[in-house]
C-alpha atoms as a PDB file:
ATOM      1  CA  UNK A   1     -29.728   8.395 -15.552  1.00  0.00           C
ATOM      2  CA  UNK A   2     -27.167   6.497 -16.761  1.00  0.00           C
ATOM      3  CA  UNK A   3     -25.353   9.267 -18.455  1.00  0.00           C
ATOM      4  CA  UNK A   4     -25.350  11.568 -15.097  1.00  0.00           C
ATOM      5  CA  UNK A   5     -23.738   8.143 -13.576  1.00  0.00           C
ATOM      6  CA  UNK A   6     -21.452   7.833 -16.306  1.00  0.00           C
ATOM      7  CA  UNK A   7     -20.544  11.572 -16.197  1.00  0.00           C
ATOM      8  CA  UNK A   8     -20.044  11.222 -12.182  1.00  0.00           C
ATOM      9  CA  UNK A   9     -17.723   8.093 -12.783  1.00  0.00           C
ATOM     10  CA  UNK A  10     -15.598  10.024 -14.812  1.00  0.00           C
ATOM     11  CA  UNK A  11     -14.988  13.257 -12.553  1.00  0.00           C
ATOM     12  CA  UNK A  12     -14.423  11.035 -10.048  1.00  0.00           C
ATOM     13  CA  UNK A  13     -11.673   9.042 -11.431  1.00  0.00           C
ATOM     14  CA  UNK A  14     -10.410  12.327 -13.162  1.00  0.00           C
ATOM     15  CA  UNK A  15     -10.373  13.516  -9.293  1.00  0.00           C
ATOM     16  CA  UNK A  16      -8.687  10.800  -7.561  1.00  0.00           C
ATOM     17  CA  UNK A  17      -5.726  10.488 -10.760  1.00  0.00           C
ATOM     18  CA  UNK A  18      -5.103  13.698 -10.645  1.00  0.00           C
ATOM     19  CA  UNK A  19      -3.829  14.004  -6.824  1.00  0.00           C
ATOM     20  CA  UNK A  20      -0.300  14.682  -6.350  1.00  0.00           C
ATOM     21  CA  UNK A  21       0.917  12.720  -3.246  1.00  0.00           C
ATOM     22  CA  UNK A  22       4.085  13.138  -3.510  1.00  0.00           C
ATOM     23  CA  UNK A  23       5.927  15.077  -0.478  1.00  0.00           C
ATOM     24  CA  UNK A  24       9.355  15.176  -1.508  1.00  0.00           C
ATOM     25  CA  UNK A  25      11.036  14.167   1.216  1.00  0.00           C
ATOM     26  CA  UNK A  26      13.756  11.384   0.847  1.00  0.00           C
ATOM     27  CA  UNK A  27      14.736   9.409   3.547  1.00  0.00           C
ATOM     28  CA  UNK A  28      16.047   6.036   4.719  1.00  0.00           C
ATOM     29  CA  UNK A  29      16.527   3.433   7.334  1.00  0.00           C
ATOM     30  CA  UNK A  30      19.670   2.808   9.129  1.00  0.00           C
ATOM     31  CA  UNK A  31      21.156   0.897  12.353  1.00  0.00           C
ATOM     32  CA  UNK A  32      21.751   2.674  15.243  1.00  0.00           C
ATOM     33  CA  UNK A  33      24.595   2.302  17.616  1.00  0.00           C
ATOM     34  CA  UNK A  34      23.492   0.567  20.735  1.00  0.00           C
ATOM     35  CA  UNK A  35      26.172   2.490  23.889  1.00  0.00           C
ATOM     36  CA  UNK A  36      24.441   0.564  26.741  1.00  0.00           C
ATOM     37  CA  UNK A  37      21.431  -1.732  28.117  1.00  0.00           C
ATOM     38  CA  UNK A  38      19.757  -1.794  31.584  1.00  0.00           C
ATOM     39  CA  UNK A  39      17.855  -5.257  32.063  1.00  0.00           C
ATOM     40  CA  UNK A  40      17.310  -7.112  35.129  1.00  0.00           C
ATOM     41  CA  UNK A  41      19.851  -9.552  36.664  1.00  0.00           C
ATOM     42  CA  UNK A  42      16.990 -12.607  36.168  1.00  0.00           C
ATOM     43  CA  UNK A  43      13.146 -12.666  34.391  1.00  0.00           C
ATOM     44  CA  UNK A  44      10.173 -14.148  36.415  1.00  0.00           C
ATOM     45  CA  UNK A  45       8.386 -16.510  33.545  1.00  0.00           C
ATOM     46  CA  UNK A  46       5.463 -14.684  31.974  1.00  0.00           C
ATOM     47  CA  UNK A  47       6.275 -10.939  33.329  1.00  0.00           C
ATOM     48  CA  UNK A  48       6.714  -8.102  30.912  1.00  0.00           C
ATOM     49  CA  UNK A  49       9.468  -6.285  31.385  1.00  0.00           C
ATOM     50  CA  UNK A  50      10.532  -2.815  29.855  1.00  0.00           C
ATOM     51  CA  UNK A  51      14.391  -2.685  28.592  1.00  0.00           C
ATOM     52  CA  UNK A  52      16.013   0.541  28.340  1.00  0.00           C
ATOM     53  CA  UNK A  53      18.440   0.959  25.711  1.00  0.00           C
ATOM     54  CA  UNK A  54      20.783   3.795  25.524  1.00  0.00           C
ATOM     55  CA  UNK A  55      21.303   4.483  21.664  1.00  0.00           C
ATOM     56  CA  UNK A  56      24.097   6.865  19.476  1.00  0.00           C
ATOM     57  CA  UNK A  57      22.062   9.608  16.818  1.00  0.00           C
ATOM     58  CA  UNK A  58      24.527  11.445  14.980  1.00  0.00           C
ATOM     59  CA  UNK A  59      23.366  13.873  13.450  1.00  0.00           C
ATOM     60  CA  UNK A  60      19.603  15.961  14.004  1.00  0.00           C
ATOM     61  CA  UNK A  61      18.418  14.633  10.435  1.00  0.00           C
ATOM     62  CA  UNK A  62      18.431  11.150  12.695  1.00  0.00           C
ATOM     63  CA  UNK A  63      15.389  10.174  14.084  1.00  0.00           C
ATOM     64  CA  UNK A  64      14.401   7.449  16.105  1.00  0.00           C
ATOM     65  CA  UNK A  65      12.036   4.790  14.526  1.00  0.00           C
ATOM     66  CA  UNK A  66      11.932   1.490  16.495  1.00  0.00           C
ATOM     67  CA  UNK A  67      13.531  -2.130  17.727  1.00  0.00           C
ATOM     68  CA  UNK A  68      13.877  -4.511  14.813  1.00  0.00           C
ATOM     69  CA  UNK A  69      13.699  -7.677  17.374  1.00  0.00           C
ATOM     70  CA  UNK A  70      14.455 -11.258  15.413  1.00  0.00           C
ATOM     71  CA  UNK A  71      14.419 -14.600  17.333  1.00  0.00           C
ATOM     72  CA  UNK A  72      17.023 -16.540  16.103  1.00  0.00           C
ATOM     73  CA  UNK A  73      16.822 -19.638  18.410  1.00  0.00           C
ATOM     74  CA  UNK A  74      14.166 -20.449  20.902  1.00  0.00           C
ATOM     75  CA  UNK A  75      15.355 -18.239  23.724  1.00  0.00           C
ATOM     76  CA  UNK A  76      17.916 -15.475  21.604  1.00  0.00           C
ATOM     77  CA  UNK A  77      17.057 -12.106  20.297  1.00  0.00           C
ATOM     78  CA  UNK A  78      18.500  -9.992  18.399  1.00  0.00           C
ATOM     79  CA  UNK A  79      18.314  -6.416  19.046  1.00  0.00           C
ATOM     80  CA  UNK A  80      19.075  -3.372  16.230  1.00  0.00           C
ATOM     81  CA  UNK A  81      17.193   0.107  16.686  1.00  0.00           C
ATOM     82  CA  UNK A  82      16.166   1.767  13.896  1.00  0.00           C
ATOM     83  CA  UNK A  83      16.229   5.348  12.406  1.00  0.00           C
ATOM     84  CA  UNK A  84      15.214   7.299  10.080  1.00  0.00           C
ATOM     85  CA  UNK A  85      17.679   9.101   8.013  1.00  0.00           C
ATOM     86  CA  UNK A  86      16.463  12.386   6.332  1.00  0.00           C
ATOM     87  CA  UNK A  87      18.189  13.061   3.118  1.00  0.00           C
ATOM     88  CA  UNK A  88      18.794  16.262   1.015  1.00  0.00           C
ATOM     89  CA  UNK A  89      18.967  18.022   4.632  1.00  0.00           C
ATOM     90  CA  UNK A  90      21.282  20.356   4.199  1.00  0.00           C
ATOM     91  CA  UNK A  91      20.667  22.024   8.089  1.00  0.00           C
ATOM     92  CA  UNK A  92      22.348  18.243   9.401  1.00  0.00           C
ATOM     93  CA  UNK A  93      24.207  19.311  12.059  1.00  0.00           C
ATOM     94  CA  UNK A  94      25.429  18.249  15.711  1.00  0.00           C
ATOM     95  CA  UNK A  95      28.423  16.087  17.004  1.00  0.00           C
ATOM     96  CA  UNK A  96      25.762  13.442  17.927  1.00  0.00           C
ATOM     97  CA  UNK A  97      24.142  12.502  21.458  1.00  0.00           C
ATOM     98  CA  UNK A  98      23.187   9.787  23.144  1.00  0.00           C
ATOM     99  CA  UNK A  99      19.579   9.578  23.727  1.00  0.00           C
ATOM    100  CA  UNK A 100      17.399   6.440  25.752  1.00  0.00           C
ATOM    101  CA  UNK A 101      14.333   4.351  24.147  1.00  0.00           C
ATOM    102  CA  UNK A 102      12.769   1.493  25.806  1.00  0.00           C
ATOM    103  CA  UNK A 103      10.810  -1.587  24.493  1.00  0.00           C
ATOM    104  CA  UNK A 104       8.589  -4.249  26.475  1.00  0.00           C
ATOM    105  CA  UNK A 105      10.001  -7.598  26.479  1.00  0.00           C
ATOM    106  CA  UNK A 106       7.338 -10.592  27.364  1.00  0.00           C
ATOM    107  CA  UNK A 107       9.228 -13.870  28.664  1.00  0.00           C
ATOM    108  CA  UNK A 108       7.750 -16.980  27.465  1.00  0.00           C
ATOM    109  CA  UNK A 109      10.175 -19.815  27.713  1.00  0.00           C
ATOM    110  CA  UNK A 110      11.854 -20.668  30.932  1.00  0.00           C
ATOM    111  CA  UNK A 111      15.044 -20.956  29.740  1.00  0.00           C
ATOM    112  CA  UNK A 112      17.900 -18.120  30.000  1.00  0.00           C
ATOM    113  CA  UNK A 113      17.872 -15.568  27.098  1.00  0.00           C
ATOM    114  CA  UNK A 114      20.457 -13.916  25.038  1.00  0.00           C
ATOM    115  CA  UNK A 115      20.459 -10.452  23.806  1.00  0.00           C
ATOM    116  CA  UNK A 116      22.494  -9.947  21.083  1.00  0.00           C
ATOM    117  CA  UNK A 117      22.153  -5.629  20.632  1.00  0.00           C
ATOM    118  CA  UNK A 118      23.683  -4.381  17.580  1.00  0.00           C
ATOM    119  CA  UNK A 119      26.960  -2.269  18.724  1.00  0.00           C
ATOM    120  CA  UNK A 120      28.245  -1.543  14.706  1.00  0.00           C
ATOM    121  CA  UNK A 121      30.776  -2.853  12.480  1.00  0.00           C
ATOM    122  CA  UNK A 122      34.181  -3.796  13.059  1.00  0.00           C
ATOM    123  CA  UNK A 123      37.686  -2.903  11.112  1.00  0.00           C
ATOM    124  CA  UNK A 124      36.374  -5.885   8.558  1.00  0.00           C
ATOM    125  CA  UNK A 125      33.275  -4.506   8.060  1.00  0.00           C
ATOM    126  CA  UNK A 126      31.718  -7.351  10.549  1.00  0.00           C
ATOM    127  CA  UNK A 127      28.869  -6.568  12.896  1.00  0.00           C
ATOM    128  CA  UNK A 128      29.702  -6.271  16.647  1.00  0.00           C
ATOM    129  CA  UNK A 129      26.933  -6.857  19.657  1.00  0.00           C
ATOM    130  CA  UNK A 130      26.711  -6.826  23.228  1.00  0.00           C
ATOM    131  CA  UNK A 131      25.886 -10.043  24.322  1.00  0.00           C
ATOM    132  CA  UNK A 132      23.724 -10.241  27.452  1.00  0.00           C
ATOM    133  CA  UNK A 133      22.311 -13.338  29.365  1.00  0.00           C
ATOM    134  CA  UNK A 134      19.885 -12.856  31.534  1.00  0.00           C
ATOM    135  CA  UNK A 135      18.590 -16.534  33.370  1.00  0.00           C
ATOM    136  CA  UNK A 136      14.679 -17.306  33.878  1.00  0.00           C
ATOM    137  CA  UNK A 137      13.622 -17.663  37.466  1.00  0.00           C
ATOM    138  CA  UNK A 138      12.318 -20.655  38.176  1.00  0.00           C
ATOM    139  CA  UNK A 139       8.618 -20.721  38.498  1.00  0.00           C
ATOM    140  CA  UNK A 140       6.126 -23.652  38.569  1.00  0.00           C
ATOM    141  CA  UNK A 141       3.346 -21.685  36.881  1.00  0.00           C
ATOM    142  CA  UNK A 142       5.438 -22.346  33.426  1.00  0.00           C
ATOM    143  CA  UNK A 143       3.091 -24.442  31.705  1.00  0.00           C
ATOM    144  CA  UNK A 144       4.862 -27.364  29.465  1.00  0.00           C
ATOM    145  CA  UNK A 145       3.514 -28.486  25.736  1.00  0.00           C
ATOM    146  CA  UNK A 146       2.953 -32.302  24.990  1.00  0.00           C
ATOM    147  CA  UNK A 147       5.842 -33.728  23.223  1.00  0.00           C
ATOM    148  CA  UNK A 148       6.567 -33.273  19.735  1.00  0.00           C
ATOM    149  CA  UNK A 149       7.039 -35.526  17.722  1.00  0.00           C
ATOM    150  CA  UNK A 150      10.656 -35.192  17.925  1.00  0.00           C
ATOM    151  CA  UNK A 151      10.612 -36.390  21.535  1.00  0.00           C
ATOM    152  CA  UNK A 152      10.920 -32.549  23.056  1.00  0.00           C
ATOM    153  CA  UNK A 153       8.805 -30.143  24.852  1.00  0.00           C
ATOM    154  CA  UNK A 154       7.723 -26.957  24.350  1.00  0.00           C
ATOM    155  CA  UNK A 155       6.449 -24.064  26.451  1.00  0.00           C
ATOM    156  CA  UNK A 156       3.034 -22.927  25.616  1.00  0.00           C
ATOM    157  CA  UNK A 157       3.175 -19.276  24.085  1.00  0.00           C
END
Protein backbone atom coordinates (compact mmCIF):
# COMPACT_ATOMS: atom_id res chain seq x y z
CA UNK A 1 0.00 0.00 0.00
CA UNK A 2 2.45 2.27 0.68
CA UNK A 3 4.42 1.71 -2.42
CA UNK A 4 1.16 2.23 -4.81
CA UNK A 5 0.96 5.66 -2.62
CA UNK A 6 4.43 6.34 -3.08
CA UNK A 7 4.28 5.47 -6.83
CA UNK A 8 0.99 7.83 -7.13
CA UNK A 9 2.95 10.72 -5.31
CA UNK A 10 5.46 10.62 -7.77
CA UNK A 11 3.33 10.70 -11.15
CA UNK A 12 1.64 13.25 -9.66
CA UNK A 13 4.33 15.63 -8.96
CA UNK A 14 6.03 14.40 -12.28
CA UNK A 15 2.47 15.66 -13.74
CA UNK A 16 2.02 18.94 -12.24
CA UNK A 17 6.22 19.93 -12.95
CA UNK A 18 6.00 19.06 -16.10
CA UNK A 19 3.15 21.65 -17.31
CA UNK A 20 4.22 24.32 -19.52
CA UNK A 21 2.25 27.52 -18.62
CA UNK A 22 3.85 29.69 -20.37
CA UNK A 23 1.75 31.65 -23.21
CA UNK A 24 4.18 33.80 -24.71
CA UNK A 25 2.64 36.78 -24.82
CA UNK A 26 4.53 39.95 -23.51
CA UNK A 27 2.81 42.79 -22.45
CA UNK A 28 2.78 45.81 -20.14
CA UNK A 29 0.99 48.50 -18.29
CA UNK A 30 0.88 52.03 -19.30
CA UNK A 31 -1.07 55.48 -18.57
CA UNK A 32 -3.59 56.48 -20.70
CA UNK A 33 -4.37 59.93 -21.86
CA UNK A 34 -7.42 61.24 -20.14
CA UNK A 35 -9.25 63.91 -23.35
CA UNK A 36 -12.32 64.69 -21.15
CA UNK A 37 -14.60 63.98 -17.91
CA UNK A 38 -18.41 64.27 -17.46
CA UNK A 39 -19.26 64.52 -13.58
CA UNK A 40 -21.99 66.29 -11.98
CA UNK A 41 -21.92 70.03 -11.08
CA UNK A 42 -22.38 68.91 -7.05
CA UNK A 43 -22.51 65.14 -5.12
CA UNK A 44 -25.45 64.39 -2.69
CA UNK A 45 -23.42 62.73 0.49
CA UNK A 46 -23.56 58.95 0.31
CA UNK A 47 -24.86 58.56 -3.52
CA UNK A 48 -22.87 56.57 -6.00
CA UNK A 49 -22.28 58.13 -8.89
CA UNK A 50 -20.87 56.76 -12.30
CA UNK A 51 -18.05 59.13 -13.99
CA UNK A 52 -17.49 58.87 -17.56
CA UNK A 53 -14.13 59.39 -18.75
CA UNK A 54 -13.27 59.89 -22.29
CA UNK A 55 -9.70 58.25 -22.75
CA UNK A 56 -6.81 58.39 -25.89
CA UNK A 57 -5.70 54.41 -27.18
CA UNK A 58 -3.19 54.70 -29.72
CA UNK A 59 -2.65 52.04 -31.22
CA UNK A 60 -5.08 48.45 -31.48
CA UNK A 61 -2.29 46.50 -29.41
CA UNK A 62 -3.86 49.05 -26.54
CA UNK A 63 -6.33 47.74 -24.46
CA UNK A 64 -8.22 49.07 -21.80
CA UNK A 65 -7.55 47.67 -18.22
CA UNK A 66 -8.94 49.92 -15.43
CA UNK A 67 -8.87 53.30 -13.03
CA UNK A 68 -5.84 53.29 -10.77
CA UNK A 69 -7.80 55.69 -8.13
CA UNK A 70 -5.29 56.95 -5.07
CA UNK A 71 -6.59 59.25 -2.27
CA UNK A 72 -4.10 61.57 -1.57
CA UNK A 73 -5.85 63.80 1.05
CA UNK A 74 -9.15 63.22 2.70
CA UNK A 75 -11.39 64.46 -0.07
CA UNK A 76 -8.71 64.29 -3.46
CA UNK A 77 -8.35 61.56 -5.95
CA UNK A 78 -6.28 60.90 -8.29
CA UNK A 79 -7.38 59.49 -11.46
CA UNK A 80 -4.92 57.48 -14.23
CA UNK A 81 -6.59 54.70 -16.54
CA UNK A 82 -4.78 51.92 -17.29
CA UNK A 83 -3.87 49.73 -20.36
CA UNK A 84 -2.50 47.04 -21.42
CA UNK A 85 0.21 47.24 -23.92
CA UNK A 86 0.75 44.10 -26.14
CA UNK A 87 4.29 43.69 -27.19
CA UNK A 88 6.03 41.81 -30.10
CA UNK A 89 2.68 42.82 -32.10
CA UNK A 90 3.82 43.41 -35.16
CA UNK A 91 -0.11 43.96 -36.77
CA UNK A 92 -0.06 47.51 -34.27
CA UNK A 93 -1.71 49.69 -36.30
CA UNK A 94 -4.27 52.76 -36.26
CA UNK A 95 -3.82 56.62 -35.78
CA UNK A 96 -5.50 56.12 -32.34
CA UNK A 97 -9.24 56.87 -31.14
CA UNK A 98 -10.82 58.07 -28.46
CA UNK A 99 -12.93 55.62 -26.74
CA UNK A 100 -15.31 56.21 -23.18
CA UNK A 101 -15.00 54.01 -19.80
CA UNK A 102 -16.82 54.79 -16.73
CA UNK A 103 -16.15 54.01 -12.98
CA UNK A 104 -18.57 54.34 -9.83
CA UNK A 105 -17.53 56.90 -7.46
CA UNK A 106 -19.14 56.54 -3.71
CA UNK A 107 -19.04 60.02 -1.75
CA UNK A 108 -18.26 59.69 1.80
CA UNK A 109 -17.04 62.92 3.23
CA UNK A 110 -19.04 66.06 2.93
CA UNK A 111 -16.53 68.12 1.89
CA UNK A 112 -15.83 69.23 -1.92
CA UNK A 113 -13.58 66.78 -3.90
CA UNK A 114 -10.81 67.14 -6.31
CA UNK A 115 -10.14 65.07 -9.28
CA UNK A 116 -6.88 65.20 -10.36
CA UNK A 117 -7.16 62.85 -14.01
CA UNK A 118 -3.93 62.11 -15.50
CA UNK A 119 -3.74 64.26 -18.94
CA UNK A 120 0.31 63.13 -19.76
CA UNK A 121 3.57 64.66 -19.49
CA UNK A 122 4.70 67.98 -20.21
CA UNK A 123 7.88 69.43 -22.36
CA UNK A 124 9.92 68.56 -18.87
CA UNK A 125 8.81 65.32 -18.68
CA UNK A 126 6.26 66.48 -15.70
CA UNK A 127 2.81 64.98 -15.37
CA UNK A 128 -0.18 67.20 -16.38
CA UNK A 129 -4.01 66.66 -14.93
CA UNK A 130 -7.28 68.09 -15.22
CA UNK A 131 -8.22 69.35 -12.09
CA UNK A 132 -11.94 69.17 -11.27
CA UNK A 133 -13.88 70.29 -8.07
CA UNK A 134 -16.95 69.17 -7.65
CA UNK A 135 -18.70 70.60 -3.98
CA UNK A 136 -20.80 68.12 -1.61
CA UNK A 137 -24.41 69.08 -1.18
CA UNK A 138 -25.26 69.69 1.99
CA UNK A 139 -27.19 66.99 3.66
CA UNK A 140 -28.00 66.36 7.36
CA UNK A 141 -27.99 62.57 7.00
CA UNK A 142 -23.91 62.93 7.01
CA UNK A 143 -23.18 61.23 10.09
CA UNK A 144 -20.04 62.87 12.13
CA UNK A 145 -17.20 60.62 14.10
CA UNK A 146 -16.32 61.51 17.82
CA UNK A 147 -13.29 63.58 17.99
CA UNK A 148 -9.93 62.37 17.61
CA UNK A 149 -7.66 62.81 19.61
CA UNK A 150 -6.27 65.57 17.69
CA UNK A 151 -9.34 67.69 18.43
CA UNK A 152 -11.02 66.94 14.71
CA UNK A 153 -13.85 65.06 13.32
CA UNK A 154 -14.28 62.60 11.01
CA UNK A 155 -17.07 61.30 8.79
CA UNK A 156 -17.99 57.77 9.37
CA UNK A 157 -17.02 55.60 6.20
Amino acid sequence: MKRVFFLLLVASFTLFTSCDIDDDVNYHFEALQVKSVEMPEAFDYGEIYKIKVTYFRPNNCTFFEGFDVVKEALTTRKVVTIGTVIEDEEECTGSGEDLVATFNFEVLYDEPYLFRYWTGEDANGEPTYLEITVPVNEDSSAILAPESDMGTSNLKN
